[in-house]
N, C-alpha and C. Protein backbone atom coordinates (compact mmCIF):
# COMPACT_ATOMS: atom_id res chain seq x y z
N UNK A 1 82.91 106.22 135.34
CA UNK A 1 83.85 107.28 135.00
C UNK A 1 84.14 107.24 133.51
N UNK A 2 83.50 108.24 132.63
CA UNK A 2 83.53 108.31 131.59
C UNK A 2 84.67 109.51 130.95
N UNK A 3 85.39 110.05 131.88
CA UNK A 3 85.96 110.95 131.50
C UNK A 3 87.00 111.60 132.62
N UNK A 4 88.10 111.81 132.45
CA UNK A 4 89.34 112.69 133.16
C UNK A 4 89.60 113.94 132.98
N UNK A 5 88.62 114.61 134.00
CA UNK A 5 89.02 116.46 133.75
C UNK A 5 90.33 116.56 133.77
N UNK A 6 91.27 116.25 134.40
CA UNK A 6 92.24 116.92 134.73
C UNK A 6 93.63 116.23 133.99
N UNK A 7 92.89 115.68 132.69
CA UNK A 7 93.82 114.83 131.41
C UNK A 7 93.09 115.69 130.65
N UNK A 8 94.55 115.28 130.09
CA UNK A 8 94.10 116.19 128.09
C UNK A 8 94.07 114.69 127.00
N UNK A 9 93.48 115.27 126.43
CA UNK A 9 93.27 114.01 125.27
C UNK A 9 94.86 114.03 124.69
N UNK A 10 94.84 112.64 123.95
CA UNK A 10 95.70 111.79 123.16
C UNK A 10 95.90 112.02 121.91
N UNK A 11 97.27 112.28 121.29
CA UNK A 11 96.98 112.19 119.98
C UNK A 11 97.35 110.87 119.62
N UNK A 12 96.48 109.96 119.27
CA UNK A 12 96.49 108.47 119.01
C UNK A 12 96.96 108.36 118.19
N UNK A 13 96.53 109.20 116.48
CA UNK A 13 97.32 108.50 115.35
C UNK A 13 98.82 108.58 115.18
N UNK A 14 99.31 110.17 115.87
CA UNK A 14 100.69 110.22 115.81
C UNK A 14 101.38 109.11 116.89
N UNK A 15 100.54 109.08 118.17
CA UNK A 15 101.49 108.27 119.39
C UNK A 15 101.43 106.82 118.38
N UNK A 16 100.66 106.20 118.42
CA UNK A 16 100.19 105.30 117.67
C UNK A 16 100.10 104.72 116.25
N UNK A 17 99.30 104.99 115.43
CA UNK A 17 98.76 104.72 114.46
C UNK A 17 97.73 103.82 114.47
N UNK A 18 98.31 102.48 114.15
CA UNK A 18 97.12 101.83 114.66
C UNK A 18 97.47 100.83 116.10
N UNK A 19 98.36 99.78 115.69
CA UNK A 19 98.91 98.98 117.21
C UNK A 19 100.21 98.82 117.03
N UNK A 20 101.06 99.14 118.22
CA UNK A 20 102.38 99.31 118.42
C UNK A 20 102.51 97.73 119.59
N UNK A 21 103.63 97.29 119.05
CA UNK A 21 104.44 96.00 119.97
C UNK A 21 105.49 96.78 121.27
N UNK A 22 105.65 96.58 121.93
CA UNK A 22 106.00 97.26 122.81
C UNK A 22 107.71 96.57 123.25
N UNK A 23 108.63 96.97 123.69
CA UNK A 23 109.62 96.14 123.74
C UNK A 23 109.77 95.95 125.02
N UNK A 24 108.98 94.94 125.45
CA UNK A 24 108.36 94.70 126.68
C UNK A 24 107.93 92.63 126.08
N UNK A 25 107.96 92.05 127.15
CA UNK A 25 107.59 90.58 127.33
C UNK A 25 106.81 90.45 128.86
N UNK A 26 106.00 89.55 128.78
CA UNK A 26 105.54 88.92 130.43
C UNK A 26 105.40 87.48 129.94
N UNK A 27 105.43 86.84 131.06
CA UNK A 27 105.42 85.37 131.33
C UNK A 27 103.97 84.48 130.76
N UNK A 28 103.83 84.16 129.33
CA UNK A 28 102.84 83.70 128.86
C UNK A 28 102.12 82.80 129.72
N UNK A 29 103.06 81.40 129.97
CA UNK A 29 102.59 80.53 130.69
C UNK A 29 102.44 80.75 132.02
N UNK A 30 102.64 81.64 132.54
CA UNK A 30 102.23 82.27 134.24
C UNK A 30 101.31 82.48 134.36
N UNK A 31 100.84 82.96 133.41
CA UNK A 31 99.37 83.98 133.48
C UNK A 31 98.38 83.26 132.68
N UNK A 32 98.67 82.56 131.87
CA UNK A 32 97.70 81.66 131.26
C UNK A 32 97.12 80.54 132.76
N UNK A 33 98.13 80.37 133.13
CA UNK A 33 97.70 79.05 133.98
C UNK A 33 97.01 79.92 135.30
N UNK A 34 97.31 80.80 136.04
CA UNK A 34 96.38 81.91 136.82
C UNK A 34 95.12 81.92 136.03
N UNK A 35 94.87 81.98 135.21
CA UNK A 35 93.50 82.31 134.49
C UNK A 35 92.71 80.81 134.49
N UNK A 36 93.72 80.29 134.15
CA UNK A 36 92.89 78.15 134.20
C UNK A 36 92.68 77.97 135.69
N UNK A 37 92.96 78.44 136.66
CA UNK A 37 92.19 78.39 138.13
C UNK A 37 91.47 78.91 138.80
N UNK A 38 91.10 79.87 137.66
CA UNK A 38 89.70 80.63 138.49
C UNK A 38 88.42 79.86 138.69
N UNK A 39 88.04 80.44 139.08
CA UNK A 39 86.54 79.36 139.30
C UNK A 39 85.92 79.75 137.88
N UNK A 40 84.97 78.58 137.62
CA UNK A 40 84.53 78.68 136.29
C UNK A 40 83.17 79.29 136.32
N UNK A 41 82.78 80.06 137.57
CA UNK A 41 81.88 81.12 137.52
C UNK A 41 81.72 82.25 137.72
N UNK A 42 83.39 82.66 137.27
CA UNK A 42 82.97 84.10 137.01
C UNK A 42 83.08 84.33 135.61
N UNK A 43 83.31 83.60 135.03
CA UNK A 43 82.90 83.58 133.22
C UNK A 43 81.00 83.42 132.88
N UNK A 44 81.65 83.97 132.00
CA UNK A 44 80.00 83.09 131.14
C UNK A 44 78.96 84.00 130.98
N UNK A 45 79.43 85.80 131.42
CA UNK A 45 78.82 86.63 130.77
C UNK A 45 79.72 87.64 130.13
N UNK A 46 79.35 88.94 129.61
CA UNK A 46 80.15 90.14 128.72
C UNK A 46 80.43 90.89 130.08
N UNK A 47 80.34 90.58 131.75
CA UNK A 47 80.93 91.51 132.87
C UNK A 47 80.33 92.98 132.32
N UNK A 48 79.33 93.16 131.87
CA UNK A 48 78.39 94.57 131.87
C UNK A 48 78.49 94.79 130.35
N UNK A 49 79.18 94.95 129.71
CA UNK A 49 79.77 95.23 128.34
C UNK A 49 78.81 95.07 127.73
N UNK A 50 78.47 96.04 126.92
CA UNK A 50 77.27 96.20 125.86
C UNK A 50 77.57 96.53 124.14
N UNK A 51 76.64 95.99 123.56
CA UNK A 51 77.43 96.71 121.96
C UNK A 51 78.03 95.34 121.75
N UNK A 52 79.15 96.05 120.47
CA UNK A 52 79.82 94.52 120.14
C UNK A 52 80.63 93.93 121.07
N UNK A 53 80.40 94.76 122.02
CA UNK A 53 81.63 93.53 123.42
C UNK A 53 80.77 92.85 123.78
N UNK A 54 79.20 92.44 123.41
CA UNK A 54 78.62 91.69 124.27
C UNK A 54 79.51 90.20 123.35
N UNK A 55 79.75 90.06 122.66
CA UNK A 55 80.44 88.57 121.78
C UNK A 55 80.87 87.31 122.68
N UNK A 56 81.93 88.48 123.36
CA UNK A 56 83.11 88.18 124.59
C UNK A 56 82.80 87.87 126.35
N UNK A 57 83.16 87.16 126.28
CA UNK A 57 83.10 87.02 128.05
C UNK A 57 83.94 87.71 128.30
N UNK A 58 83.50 88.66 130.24
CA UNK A 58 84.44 89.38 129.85
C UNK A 58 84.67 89.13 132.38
N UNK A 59 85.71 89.84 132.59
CA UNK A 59 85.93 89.23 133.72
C UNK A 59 86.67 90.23 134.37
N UNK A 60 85.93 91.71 135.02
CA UNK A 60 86.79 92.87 135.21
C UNK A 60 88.07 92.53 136.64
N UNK A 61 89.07 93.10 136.58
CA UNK A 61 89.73 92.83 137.47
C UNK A 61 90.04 94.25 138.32
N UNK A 62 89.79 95.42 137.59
CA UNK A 62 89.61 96.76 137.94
C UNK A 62 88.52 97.52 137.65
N UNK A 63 87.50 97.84 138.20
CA UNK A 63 86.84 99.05 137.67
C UNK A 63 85.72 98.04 137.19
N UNK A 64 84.62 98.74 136.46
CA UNK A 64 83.35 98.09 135.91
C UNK A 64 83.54 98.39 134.67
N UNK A 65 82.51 97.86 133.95
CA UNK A 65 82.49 98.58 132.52
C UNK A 65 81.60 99.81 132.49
N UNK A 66 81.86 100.33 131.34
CA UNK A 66 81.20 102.03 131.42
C UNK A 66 79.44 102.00 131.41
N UNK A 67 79.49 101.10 130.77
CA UNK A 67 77.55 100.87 130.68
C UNK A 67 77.39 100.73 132.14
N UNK A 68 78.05 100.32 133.40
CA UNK A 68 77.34 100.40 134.52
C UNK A 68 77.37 101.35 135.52
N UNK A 69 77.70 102.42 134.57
CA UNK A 69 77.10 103.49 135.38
C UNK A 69 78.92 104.48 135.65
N UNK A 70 78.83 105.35 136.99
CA UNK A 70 79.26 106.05 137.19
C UNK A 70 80.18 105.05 138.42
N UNK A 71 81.07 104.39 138.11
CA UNK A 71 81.53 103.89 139.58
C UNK A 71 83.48 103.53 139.39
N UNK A 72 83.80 103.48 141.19
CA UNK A 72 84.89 103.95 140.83
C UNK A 72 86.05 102.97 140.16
N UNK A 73 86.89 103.15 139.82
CA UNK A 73 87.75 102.73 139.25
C UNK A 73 88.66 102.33 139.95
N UNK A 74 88.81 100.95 140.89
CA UNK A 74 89.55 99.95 142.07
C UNK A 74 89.22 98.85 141.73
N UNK A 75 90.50 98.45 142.64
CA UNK A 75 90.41 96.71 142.12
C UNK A 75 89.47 95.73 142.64
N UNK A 76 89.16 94.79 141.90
CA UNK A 76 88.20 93.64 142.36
C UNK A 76 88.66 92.54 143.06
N UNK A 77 87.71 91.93 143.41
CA UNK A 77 88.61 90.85 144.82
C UNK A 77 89.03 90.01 143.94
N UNK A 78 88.36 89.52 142.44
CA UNK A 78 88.93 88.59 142.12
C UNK A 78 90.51 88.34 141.39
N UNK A 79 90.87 90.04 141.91
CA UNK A 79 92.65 90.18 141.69
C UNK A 79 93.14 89.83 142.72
N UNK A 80 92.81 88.98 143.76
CA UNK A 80 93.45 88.96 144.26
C UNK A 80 94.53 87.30 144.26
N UNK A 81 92.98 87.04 143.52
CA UNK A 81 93.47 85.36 142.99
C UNK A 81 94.71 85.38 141.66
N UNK A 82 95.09 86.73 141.27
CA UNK A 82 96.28 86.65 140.37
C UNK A 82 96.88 87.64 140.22
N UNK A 83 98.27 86.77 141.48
CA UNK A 83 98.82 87.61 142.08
C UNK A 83 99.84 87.73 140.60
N UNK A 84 100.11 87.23 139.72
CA UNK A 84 100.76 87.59 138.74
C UNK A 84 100.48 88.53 137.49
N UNK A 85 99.02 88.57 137.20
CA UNK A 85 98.55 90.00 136.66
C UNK A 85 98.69 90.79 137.41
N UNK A 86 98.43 90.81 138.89
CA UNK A 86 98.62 92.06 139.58
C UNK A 86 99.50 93.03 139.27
N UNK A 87 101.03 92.05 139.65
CA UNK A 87 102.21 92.43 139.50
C UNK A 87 102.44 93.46 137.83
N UNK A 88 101.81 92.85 136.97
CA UNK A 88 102.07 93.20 135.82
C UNK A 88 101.68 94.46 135.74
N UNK A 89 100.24 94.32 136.02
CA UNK A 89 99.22 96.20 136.00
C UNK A 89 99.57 96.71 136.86
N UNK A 90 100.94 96.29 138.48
CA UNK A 90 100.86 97.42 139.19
C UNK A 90 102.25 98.19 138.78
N UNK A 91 103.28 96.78 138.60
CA UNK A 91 105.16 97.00 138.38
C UNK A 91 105.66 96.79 136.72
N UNK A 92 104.77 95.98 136.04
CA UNK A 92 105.69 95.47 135.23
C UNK A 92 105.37 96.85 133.89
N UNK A 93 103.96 97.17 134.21
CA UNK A 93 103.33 98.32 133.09
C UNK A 93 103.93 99.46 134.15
N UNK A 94 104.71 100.60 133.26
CA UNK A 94 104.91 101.74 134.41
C UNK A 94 104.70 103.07 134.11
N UNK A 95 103.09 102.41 134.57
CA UNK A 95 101.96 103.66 133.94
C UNK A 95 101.12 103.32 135.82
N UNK A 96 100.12 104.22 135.70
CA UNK A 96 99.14 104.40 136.72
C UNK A 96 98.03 103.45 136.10
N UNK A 97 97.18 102.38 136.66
CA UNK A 97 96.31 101.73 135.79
C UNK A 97 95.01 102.18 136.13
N UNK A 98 94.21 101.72 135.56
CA UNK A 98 92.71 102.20 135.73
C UNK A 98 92.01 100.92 135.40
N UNK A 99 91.28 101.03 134.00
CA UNK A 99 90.27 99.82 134.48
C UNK A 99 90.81 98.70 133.59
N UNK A 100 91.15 97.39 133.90
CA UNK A 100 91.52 96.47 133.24
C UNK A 100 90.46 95.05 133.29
N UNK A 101 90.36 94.33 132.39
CA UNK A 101 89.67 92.98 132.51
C UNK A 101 90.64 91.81 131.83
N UNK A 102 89.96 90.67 131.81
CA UNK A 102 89.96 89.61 131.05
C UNK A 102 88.64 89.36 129.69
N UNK A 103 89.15 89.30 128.67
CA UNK A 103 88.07 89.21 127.52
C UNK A 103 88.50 87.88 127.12
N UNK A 104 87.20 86.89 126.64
CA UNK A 104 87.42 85.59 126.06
C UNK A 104 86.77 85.68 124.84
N UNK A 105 87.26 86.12 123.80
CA UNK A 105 86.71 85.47 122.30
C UNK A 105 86.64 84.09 122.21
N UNK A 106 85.34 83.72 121.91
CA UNK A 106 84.93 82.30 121.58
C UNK A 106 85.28 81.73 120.54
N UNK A 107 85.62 80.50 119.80
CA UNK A 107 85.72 80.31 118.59
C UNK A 107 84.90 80.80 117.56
N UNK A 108 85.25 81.28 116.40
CA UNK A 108 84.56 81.92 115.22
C UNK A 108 83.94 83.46 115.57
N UNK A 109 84.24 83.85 117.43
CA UNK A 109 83.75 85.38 117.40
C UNK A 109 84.18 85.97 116.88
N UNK A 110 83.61 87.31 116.62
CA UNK A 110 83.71 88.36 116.19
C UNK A 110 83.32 89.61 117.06
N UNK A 111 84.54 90.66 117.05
CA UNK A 111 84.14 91.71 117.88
C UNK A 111 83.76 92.63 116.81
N UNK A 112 83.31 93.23 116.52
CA UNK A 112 82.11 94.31 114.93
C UNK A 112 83.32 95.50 115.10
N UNK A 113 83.77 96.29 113.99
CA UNK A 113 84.42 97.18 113.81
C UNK A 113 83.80 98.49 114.99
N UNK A 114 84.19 99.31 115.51
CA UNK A 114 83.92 100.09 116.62
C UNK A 114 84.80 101.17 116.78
N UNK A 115 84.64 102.47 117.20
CA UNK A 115 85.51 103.04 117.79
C UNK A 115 85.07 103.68 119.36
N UNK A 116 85.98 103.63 120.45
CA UNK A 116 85.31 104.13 121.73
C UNK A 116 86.11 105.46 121.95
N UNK A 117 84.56 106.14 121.76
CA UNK A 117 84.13 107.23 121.69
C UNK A 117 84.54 108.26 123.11
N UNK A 118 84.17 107.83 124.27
CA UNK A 118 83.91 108.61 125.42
C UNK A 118 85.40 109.35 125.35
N UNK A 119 85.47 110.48 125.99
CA UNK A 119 86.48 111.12 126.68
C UNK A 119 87.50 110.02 127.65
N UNK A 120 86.92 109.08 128.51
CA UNK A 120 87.95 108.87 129.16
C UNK A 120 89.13 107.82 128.03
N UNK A 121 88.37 107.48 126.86
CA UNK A 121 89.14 106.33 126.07
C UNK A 121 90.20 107.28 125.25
N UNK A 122 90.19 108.83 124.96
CA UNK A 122 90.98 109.64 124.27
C UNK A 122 91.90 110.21 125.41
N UNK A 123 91.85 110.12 126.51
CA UNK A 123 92.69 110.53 127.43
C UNK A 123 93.53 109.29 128.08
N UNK A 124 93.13 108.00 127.67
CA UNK A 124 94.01 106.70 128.30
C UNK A 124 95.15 105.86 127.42
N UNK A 125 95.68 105.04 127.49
CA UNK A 125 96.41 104.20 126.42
C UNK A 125 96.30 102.81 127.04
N UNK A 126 95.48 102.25 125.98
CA UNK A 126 94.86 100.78 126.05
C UNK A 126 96.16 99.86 125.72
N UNK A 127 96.11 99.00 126.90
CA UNK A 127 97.33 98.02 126.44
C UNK A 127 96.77 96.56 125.98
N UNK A 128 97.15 95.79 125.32
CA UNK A 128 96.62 94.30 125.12
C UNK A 128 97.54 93.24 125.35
N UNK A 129 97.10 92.59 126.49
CA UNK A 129 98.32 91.49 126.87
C UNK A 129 98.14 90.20 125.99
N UNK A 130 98.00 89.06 125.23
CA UNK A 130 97.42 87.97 124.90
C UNK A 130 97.53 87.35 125.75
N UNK A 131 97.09 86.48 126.32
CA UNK A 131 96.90 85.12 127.26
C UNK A 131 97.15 83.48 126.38
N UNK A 132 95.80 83.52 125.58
CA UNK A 132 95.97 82.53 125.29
C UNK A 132 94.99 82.89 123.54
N UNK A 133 96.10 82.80 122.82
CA UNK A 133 95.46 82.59 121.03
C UNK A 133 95.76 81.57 120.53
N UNK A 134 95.65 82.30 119.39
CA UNK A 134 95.91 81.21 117.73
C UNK A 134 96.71 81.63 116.67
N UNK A 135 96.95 81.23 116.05
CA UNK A 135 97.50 81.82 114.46
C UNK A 135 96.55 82.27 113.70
N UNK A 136 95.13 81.70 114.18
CA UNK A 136 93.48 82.48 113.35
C UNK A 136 92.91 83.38 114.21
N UNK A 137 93.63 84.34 115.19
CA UNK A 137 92.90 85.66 115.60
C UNK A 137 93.51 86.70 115.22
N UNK A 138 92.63 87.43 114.55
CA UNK A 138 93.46 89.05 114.38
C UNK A 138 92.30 90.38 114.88
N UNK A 139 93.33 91.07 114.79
CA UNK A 139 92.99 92.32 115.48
C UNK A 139 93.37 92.91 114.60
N UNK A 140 91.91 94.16 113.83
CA UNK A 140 91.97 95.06 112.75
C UNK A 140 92.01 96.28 113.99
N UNK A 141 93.18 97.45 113.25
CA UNK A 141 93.06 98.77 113.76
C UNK A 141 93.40 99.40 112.52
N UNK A 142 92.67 100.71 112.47
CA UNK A 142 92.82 101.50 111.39
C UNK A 142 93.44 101.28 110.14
N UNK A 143 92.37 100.18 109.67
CA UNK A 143 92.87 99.35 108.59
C UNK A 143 93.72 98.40 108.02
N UNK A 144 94.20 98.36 108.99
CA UNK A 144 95.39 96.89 109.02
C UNK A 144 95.02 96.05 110.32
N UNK A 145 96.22 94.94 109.84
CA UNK A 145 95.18 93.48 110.35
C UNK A 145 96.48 92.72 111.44
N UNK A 146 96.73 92.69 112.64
CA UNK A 146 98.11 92.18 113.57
C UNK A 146 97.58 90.66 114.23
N UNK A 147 98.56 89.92 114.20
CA UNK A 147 98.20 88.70 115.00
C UNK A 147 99.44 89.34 116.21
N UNK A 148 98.62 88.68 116.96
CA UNK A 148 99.26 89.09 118.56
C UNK A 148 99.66 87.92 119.35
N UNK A 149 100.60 87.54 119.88
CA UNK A 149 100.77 86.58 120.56
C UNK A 149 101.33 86.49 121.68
N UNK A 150 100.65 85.29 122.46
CA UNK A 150 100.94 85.64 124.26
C UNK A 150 101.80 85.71 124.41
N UNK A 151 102.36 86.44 125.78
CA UNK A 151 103.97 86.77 125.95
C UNK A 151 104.64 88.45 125.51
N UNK A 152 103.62 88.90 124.27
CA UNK A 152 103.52 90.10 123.71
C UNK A 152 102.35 91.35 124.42
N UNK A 153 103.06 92.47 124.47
CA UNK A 153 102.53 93.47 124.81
C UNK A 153 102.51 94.53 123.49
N UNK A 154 100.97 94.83 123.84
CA UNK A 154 100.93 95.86 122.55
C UNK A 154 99.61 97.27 123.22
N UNK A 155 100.12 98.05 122.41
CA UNK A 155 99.43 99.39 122.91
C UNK A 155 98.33 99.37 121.41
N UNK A 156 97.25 99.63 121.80
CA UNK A 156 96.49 99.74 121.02
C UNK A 156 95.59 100.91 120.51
N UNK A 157 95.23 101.86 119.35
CA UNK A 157 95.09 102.57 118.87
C UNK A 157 93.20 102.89 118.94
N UNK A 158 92.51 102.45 120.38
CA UNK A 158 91.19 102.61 120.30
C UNK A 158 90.50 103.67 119.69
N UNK A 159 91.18 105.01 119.73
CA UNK A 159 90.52 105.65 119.49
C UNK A 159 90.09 105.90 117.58
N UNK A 160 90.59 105.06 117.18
CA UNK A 160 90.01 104.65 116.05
C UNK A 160 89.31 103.14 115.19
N UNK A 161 89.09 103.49 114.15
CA UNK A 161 88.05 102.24 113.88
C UNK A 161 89.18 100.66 114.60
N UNK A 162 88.51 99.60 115.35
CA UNK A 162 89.00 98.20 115.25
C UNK A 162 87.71 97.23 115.88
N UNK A 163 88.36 96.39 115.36
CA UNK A 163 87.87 95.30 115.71
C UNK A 163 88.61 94.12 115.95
N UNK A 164 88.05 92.48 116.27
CA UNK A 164 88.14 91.54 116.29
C UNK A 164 87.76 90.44 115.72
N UNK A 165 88.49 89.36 114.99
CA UNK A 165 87.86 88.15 114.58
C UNK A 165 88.84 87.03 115.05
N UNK A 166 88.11 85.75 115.31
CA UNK A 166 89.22 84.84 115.52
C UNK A 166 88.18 83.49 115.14
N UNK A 167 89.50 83.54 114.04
CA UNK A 167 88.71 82.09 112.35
C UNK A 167 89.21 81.23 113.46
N UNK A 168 89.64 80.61 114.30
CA UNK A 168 90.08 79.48 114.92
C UNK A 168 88.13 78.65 115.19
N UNK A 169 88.36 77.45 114.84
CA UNK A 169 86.94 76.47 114.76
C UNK A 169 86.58 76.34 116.29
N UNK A 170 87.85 76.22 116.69
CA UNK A 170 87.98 75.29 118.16
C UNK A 170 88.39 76.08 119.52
N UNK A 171 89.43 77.25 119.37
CA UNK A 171 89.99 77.57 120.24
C UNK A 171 89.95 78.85 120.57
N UNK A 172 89.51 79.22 121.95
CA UNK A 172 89.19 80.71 122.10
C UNK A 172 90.12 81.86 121.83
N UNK A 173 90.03 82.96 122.37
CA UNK A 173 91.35 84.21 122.38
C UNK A 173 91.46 85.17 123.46
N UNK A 174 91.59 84.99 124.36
CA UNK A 174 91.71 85.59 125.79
C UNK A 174 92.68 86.15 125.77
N UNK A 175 92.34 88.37 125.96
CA UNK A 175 93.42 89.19 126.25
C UNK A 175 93.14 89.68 127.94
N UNK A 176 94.24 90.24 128.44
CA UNK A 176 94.23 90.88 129.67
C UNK A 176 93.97 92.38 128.60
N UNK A 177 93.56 92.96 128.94
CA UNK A 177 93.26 94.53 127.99
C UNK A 177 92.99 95.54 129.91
N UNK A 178 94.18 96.36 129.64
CA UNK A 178 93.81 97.37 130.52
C UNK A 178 94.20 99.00 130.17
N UNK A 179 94.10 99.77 130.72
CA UNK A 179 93.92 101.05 130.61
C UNK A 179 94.72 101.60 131.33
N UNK A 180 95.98 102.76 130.80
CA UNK A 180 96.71 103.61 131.88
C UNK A 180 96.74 104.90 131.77
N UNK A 181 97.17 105.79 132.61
CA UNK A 181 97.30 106.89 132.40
C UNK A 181 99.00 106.86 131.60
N UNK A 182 99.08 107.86 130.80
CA UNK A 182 100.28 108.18 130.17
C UNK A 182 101.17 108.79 131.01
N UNK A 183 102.59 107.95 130.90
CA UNK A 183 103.19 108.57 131.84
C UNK A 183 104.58 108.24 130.57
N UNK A 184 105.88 109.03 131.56
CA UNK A 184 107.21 109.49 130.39
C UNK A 184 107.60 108.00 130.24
N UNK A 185 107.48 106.71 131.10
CA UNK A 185 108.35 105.91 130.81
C UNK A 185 107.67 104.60 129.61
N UNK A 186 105.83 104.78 129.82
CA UNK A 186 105.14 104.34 128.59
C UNK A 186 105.24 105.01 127.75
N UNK A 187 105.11 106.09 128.19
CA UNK A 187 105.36 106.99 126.49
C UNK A 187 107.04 106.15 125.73
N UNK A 188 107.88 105.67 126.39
CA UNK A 188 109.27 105.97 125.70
C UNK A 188 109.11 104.38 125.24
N UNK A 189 108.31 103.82 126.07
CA UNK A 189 108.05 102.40 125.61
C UNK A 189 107.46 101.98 123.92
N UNK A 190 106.65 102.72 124.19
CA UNK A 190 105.54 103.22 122.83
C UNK A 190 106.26 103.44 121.66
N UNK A 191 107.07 104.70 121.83
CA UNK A 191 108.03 105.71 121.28
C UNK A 191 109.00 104.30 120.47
N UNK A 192 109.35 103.33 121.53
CA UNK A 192 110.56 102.34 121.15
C UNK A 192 110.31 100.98 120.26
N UNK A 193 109.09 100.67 120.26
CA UNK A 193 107.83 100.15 119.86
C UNK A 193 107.77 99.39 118.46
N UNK A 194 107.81 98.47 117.80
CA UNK A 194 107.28 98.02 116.70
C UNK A 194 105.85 98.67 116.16
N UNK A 195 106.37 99.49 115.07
CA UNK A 195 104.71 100.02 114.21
C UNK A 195 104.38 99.27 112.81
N UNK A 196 105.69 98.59 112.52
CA UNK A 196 105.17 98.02 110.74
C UNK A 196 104.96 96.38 110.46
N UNK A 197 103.56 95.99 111.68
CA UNK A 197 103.45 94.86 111.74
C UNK A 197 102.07 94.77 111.58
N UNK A 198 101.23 95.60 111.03
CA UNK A 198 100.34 95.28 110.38
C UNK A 198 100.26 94.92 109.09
N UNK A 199 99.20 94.26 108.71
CA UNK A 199 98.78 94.49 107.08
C UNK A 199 97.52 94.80 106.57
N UNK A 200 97.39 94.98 105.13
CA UNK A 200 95.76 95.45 104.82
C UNK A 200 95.60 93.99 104.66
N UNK A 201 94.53 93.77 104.51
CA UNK A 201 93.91 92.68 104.53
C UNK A 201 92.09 92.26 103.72
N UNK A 202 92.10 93.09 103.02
CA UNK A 202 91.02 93.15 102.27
C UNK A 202 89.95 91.98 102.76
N UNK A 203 90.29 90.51 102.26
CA UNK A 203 89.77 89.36 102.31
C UNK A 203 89.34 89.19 103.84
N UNK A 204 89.60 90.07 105.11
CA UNK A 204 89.15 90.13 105.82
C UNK A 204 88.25 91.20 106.19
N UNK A 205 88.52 92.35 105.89
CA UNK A 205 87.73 93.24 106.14
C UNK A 205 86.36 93.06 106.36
N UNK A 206 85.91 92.10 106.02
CA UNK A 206 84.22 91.85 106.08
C UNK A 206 84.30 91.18 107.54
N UNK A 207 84.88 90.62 107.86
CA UNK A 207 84.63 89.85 108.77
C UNK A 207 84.16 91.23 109.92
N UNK A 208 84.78 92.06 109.84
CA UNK A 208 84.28 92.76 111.61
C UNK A 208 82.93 93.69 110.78
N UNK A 209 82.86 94.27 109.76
CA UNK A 209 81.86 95.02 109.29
C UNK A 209 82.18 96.42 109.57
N UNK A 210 81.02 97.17 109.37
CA UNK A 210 81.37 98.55 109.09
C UNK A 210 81.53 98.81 110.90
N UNK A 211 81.48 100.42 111.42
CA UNK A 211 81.14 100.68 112.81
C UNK A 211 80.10 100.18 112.75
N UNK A 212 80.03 99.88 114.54
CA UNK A 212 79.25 99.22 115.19
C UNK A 212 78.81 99.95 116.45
N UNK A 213 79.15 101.25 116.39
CA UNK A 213 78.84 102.12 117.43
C UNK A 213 79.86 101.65 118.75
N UNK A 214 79.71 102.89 119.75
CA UNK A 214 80.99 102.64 120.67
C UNK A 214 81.20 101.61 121.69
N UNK A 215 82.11 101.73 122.23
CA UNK A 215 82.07 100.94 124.17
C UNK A 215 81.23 100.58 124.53
């Protein structure tokens, strides 16, 4: 599902700009430790993801990724093993969800500057939960540079240029990243939102590179 007839596109830069903090919290250490009991084989590939998401392990909990085709957008069994993300993407976000995963940046990855392109990514609002970072991962959106940290919810500005780097030597960067439909009480969330927590960051800019083509 690459696209929502019956949604109108987003205006991202005004809702947005680039990434908004949300005045919203979830339980860092809840959900970190749900994630340390999964079995350690459903990691260890990009979960379909092509392009610069191949970097990332990735671990869908809703829906597939778009490279695999046309399929629907429901949950996977392996939500059922966390019952505390559940809660989050079904009660704690109060939006309609669609497709959400787990992404693991490796030490020293890099996700390549990108913007996702398709219709259904201009009609959704991408949220980013952190799980588990560093003080050396950032997240570039439309030219500025946010460290994010677990416990924090942030809405993120896909439909323009971002990327990922995380300088940490040693330690990965695992977000919950899911997708909702816009509804009045995210919108007011958004609306209520931290916007002036980016920075430019020149001395980084190289790190993600120019676009890298989409999703």
């Amino acid at each position: 599902m690459l696209d929502l007839p019956d949604h109108a596109a987003l205006d991202k830069a005004r809702l947005l700009g680039g990434c908004v903090r949300l005045p919203l919290a979830v339980d860092a250490e809840r959900l970190a430790a749900e994630l340390r009991a999964l079995p350690s084989a459903l990691w260890g590939s990009p979960g379909g993801r092509v392009g610069v998401h191949r970097a990332a392990e990735a671990v869908f909990l809703r829906g597939f990724a778009p490279a695999e085709g046309d399929k629907p957008v429901a949950d996977r069994d392996v939500l059922e093993r966390l019952p505390y993300a559940r809660a989050i993407i079904e009660n704690i976000i109060p939006a309609s969800p669609l497709r959400c995963l787990l992404a693991r940046l490796p030490p020293e990855g890099v996700i390549g500057a990108h913007v996702d392109t398709a219709p259904y990514f201009a009609k959704t609002l991408r949220l980013h939960l952190p799980v588990e970072s560093n003080p050396s991962a950032f997240m570039q959106c439309a030219g500025l540079w946010y460290r994010m940290a677990p416990g924090e919810v942030w809405a993120l500005n896909n439909s323009t240029l971002h990327g990922v780097w995380n300088a940490d030597t040693e330690r990965s960067r695992t977000h919950l990243i899911c997708d909702f439909l816009p509804s009045p009480e995210l919108l007011a969330l958004i609306a209520a939102g931290e916007r002036d927590l980016g920075r430019p960051r020149p001395d980084l800019d190289r790190r993600v590179g120019a676009a890298s083509g989409p999703y």
